[in-house]
C-alpha atoms as a PDB file:
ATOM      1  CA  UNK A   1     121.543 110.417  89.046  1.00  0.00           C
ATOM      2  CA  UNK A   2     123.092 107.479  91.033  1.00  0.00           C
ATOM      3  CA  UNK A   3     125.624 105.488  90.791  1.00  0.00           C
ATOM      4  CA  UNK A   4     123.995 102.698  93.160  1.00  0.00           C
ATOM      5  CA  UNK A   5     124.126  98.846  92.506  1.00  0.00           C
ATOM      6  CA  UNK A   6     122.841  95.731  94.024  1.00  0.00           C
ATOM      7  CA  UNK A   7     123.305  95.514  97.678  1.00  0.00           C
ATOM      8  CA  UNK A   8     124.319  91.943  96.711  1.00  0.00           C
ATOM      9  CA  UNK A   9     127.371  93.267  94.671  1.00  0.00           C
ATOM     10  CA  UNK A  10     128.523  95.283  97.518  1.00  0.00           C
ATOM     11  CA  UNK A  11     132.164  93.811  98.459  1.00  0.00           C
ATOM     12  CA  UNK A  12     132.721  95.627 102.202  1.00  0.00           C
ATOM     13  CA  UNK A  13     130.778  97.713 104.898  1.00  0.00           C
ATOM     14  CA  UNK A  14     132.183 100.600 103.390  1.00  0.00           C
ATOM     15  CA  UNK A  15     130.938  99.942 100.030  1.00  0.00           C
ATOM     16  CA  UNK A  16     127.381  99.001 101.309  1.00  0.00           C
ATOM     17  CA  UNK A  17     127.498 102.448 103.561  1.00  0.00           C
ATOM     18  CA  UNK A  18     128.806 104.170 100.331  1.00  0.00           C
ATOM     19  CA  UNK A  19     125.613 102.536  98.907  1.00  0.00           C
ATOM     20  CA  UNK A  20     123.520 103.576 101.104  1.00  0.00           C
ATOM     21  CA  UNK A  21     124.077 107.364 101.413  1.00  0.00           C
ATOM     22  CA  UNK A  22     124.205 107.757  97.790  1.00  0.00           C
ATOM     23  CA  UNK A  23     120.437 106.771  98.216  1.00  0.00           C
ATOM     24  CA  UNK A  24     119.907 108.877 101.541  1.00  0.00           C
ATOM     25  CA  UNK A  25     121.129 111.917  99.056  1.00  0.00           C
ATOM     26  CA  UNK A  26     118.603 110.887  96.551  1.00  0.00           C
ATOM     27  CA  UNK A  27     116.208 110.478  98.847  1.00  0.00           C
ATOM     28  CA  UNK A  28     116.479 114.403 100.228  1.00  0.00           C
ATOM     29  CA  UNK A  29     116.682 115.692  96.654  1.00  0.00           C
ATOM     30  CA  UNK A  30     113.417 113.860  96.243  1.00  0.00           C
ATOM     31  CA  UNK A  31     111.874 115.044  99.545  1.00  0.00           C
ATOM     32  CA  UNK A  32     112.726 118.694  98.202  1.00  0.00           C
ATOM     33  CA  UNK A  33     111.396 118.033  95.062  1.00  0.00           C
ATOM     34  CA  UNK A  34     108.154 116.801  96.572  1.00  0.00           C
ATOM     35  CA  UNK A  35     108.437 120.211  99.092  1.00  0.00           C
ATOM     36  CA  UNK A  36     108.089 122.064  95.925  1.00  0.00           C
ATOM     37  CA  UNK A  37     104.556 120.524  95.290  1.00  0.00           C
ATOM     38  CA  UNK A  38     103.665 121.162  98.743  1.00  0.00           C
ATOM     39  CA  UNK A  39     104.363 124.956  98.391  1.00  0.00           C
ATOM     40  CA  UNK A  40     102.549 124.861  95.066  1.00  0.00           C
ATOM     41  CA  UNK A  41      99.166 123.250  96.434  1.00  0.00           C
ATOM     42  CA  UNK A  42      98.563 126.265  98.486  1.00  0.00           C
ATOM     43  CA  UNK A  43      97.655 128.118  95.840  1.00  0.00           C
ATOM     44  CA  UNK A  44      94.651 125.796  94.971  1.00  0.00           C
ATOM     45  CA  UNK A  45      93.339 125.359  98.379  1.00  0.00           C
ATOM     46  CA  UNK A  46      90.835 127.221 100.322  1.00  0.00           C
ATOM     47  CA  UNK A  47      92.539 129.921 102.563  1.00  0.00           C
ATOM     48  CA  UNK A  48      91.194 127.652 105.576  1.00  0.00           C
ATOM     49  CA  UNK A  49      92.808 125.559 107.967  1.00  0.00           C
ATOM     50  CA  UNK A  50      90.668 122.730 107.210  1.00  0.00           C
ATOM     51  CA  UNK A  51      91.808 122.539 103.834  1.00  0.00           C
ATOM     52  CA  UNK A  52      94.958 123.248 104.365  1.00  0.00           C
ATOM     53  CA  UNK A  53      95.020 119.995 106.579  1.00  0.00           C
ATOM     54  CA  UNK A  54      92.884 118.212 104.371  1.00  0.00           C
ATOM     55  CA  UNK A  55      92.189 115.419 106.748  1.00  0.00           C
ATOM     56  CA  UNK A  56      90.828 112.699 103.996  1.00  0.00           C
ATOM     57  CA  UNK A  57      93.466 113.230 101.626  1.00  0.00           C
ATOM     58  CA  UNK A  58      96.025 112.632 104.115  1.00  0.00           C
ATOM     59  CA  UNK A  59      94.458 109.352 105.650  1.00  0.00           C
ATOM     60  CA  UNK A  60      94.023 108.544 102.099  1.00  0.00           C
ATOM     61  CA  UNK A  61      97.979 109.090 101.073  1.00  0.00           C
ATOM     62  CA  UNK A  62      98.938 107.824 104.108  1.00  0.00           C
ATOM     63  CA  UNK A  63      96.827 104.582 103.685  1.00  0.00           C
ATOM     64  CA  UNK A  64      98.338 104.290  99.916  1.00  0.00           C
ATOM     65  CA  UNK A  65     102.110 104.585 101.071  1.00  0.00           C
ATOM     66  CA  UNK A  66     101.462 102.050 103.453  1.00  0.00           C
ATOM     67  CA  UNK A  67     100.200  99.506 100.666  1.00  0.00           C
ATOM     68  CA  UNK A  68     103.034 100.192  98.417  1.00  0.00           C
ATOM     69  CA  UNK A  69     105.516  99.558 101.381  1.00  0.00           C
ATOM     70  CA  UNK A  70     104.290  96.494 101.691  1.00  0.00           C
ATOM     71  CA  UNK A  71     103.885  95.619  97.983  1.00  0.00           C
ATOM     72  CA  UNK A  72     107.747  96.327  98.403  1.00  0.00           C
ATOM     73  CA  UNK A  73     108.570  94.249 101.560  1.00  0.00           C
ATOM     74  CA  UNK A  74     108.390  96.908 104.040  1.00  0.00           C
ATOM     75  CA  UNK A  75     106.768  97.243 107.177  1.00  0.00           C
ATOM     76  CA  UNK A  76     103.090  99.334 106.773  1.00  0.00           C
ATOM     77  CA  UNK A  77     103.213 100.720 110.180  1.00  0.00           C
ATOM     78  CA  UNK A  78     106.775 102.420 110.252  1.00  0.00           C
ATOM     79  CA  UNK A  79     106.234 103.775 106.489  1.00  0.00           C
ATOM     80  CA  UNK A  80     102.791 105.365 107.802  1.00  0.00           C
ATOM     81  CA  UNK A  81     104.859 106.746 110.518  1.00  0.00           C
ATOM     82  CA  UNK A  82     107.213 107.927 108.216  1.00  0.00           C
ATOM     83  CA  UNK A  83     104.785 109.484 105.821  1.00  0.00           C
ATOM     84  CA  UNK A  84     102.505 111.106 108.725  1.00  0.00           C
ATOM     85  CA  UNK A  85     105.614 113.036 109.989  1.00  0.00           C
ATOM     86  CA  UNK A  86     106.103 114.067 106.508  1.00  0.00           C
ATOM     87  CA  UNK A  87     102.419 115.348 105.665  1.00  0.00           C
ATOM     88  CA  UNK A  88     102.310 117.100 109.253  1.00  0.00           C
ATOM     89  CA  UNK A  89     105.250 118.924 108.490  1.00  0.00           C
ATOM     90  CA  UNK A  90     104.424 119.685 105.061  1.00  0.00           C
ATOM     91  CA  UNK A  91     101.084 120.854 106.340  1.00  0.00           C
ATOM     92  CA  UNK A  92     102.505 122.952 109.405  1.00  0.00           C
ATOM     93  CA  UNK A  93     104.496 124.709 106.126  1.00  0.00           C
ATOM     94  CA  UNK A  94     101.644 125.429 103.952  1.00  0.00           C
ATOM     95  CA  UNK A  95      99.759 126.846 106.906  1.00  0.00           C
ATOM     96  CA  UNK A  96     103.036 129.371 107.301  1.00  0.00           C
ATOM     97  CA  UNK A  97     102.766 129.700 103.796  1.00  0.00           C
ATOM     98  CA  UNK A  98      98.999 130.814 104.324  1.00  0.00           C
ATOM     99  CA  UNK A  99      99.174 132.628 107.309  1.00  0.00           C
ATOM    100  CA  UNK A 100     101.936 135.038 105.494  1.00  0.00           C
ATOM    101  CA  UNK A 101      99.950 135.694 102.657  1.00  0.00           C
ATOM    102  CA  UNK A 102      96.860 136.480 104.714  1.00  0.00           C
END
Protein backbone atom coordinates (compact mmCIF):
# COMPACT_ATOMS: atom_id res chain seq x y z
CA UNK A 1 0.00 0.00 0.00
CA UNK A 2 2.90 2.48 0.64
CA UNK A 3 5.51 3.57 -0.92
CA UNK A 4 7.36 4.74 2.44
CA UNK A 5 11.16 4.22 3.20
CA UNK A 6 13.54 4.83 5.96
CA UNK A 7 13.30 8.19 7.46
CA UNK A 8 17.12 7.87 7.26
CA UNK A 9 17.00 7.71 3.37
CA UNK A 10 14.95 10.76 3.21
CA UNK A 11 17.18 13.44 1.18
CA UNK A 12 15.02 16.94 2.01
CA UNK A 13 12.10 18.25 4.28
CA UNK A 14 9.97 17.71 1.49
CA UNK A 15 10.78 14.19 1.05
CA UNK A 16 10.52 13.43 4.86
CA UNK A 17 6.93 15.44 4.81
CA UNK A 18 6.14 13.37 1.62
CA UNK A 19 7.06 10.49 4.01
CA UNK A 20 5.17 11.29 6.48
CA UNK A 21 1.67 11.87 5.00
CA UNK A 22 1.89 8.84 2.99
CA UNK A 23 1.75 7.25 6.56
CA UNK A 24 -0.91 9.83 7.98
CA UNK A 25 -3.09 8.36 4.82
CA UNK A 26 -2.40 4.90 5.95
CA UNK A 27 -3.01 5.62 9.16
CA UNK A 28 -6.88 6.97 8.41
CA UNK A 29 -7.50 4.03 6.07
CA UNK A 30 -6.57 1.97 9.09
CA UNK A 31 -8.62 4.00 11.61
CA UNK A 32 -11.66 3.32 9.12
CA UNK A 33 -10.90 -0.06 8.85
CA UNK A 34 -10.83 -0.45 12.61
CA UNK A 35 -14.39 1.87 12.57
CA UNK A 36 -15.75 -1.01 10.72
CA UNK A 37 -15.14 -3.39 13.75
CA UNK A 38 -16.52 -0.89 15.98
CA UNK A 39 -19.88 -0.81 14.06
CA UNK A 40 -19.77 -4.59 13.92
CA UNK A 41 -19.36 -5.18 17.85
CA UNK A 42 -22.70 -3.72 18.42
CA UNK A 43 -24.30 -6.44 17.27
CA UNK A 44 -22.76 -8.76 20.00
CA UNK A 45 -23.23 -6.52 22.89
CA UNK A 46 -25.97 -6.15 25.30
CA UNK A 47 -28.43 -3.33 24.19
CA UNK A 48 -27.10 -1.46 27.48
CA UNK A 49 -25.05 1.40 28.00
CA UNK A 50 -22.81 -0.37 30.24
CA UNK A 51 -21.80 -2.67 27.70
CA UNK A 52 -21.71 -0.58 25.18
CA UNK A 53 -18.95 1.32 27.24
CA UNK A 54 -17.48 -1.68 28.43
CA UNK A 55 -15.38 -0.03 31.04
CA UNK A 56 -12.74 -3.11 31.63
CA UNK A 57 -12.17 -3.77 28.15
CA UNK A 58 -11.29 -0.32 27.49
CA UNK A 59 -8.84 0.16 30.53
CA UNK A 60 -7.63 -3.11 29.38
CA UNK A 61 -6.93 -1.93 25.49
CA UNK A 62 -5.94 1.15 26.61
CA UNK A 63 -3.36 -0.32 29.12
CA UNK A 64 -2.09 -2.77 26.12
CA UNK A 65 -1.54 0.18 23.53
CA UNK A 66 0.33 1.86 26.02
CA UNK A 67 2.84 -1.19 26.46
CA UNK A 68 3.30 -1.64 22.83
CA UNK A 69 4.11 2.17 22.48
CA UNK A 70 6.64 1.78 24.58
CA UNK A 71 7.94 -1.61 23.35
CA UNK A 72 8.24 0.76 20.20
CA UNK A 73 9.95 3.87 21.73
CA UNK A 74 6.99 5.92 22.28
CA UNK A 75 5.75 7.76 25.05
CA UNK A 76 2.83 5.53 27.19
CA UNK A 77 1.02 8.51 28.34
CA UNK A 78 0.35 10.43 24.96
CA UNK A 79 -0.50 6.94 23.12
CA UNK A 80 -3.14 6.29 26.07
CA UNK A 81 -4.32 9.70 25.30
CA UNK A 82 -4.45 8.96 21.89
CA UNK A 83 -6.21 5.66 22.19
CA UNK A 84 -8.82 6.97 24.98
CA UNK A 85 -10.01 9.68 22.48
CA UNK A 86 -10.32 6.96 20.04
CA UNK A 87 -12.40 4.34 22.22
CA UNK A 88 -14.65 7.37 23.54
CA UNK A 89 -15.48 8.25 20.21
CA UNK A 90 -15.89 4.89 18.95
CA UNK A 91 -18.10 4.27 21.93
CA UNK A 92 -20.19 7.64 21.64
CA UNK A 93 -20.81 5.88 17.86
CA UNK A 94 -21.93 2.54 18.87
CA UNK A 95 -24.24 4.10 21.43
CA UNK A 96 -25.82 6.16 18.18
CA UNK A 97 -25.66 3.02 16.56
CA UNK A 98 -27.81 1.53 19.54
CA UNK A 99 -29.95 4.19 20.31
CA UNK A 100 -31.22 4.08 16.42
CA UNK A 101 -31.94 0.63 16.43
CA UNK A 102 -33.84 0.80 19.71
Amino acid sequence: MSKSKKACNCKSKEEVREQIDLIDQELIHLFAKRYEFVKEIVKFKEKTEDAIIAQDRKEKVINQRSIWAVKKGLDKEAYAKLFRLLIDHNISKEMEILNNKS
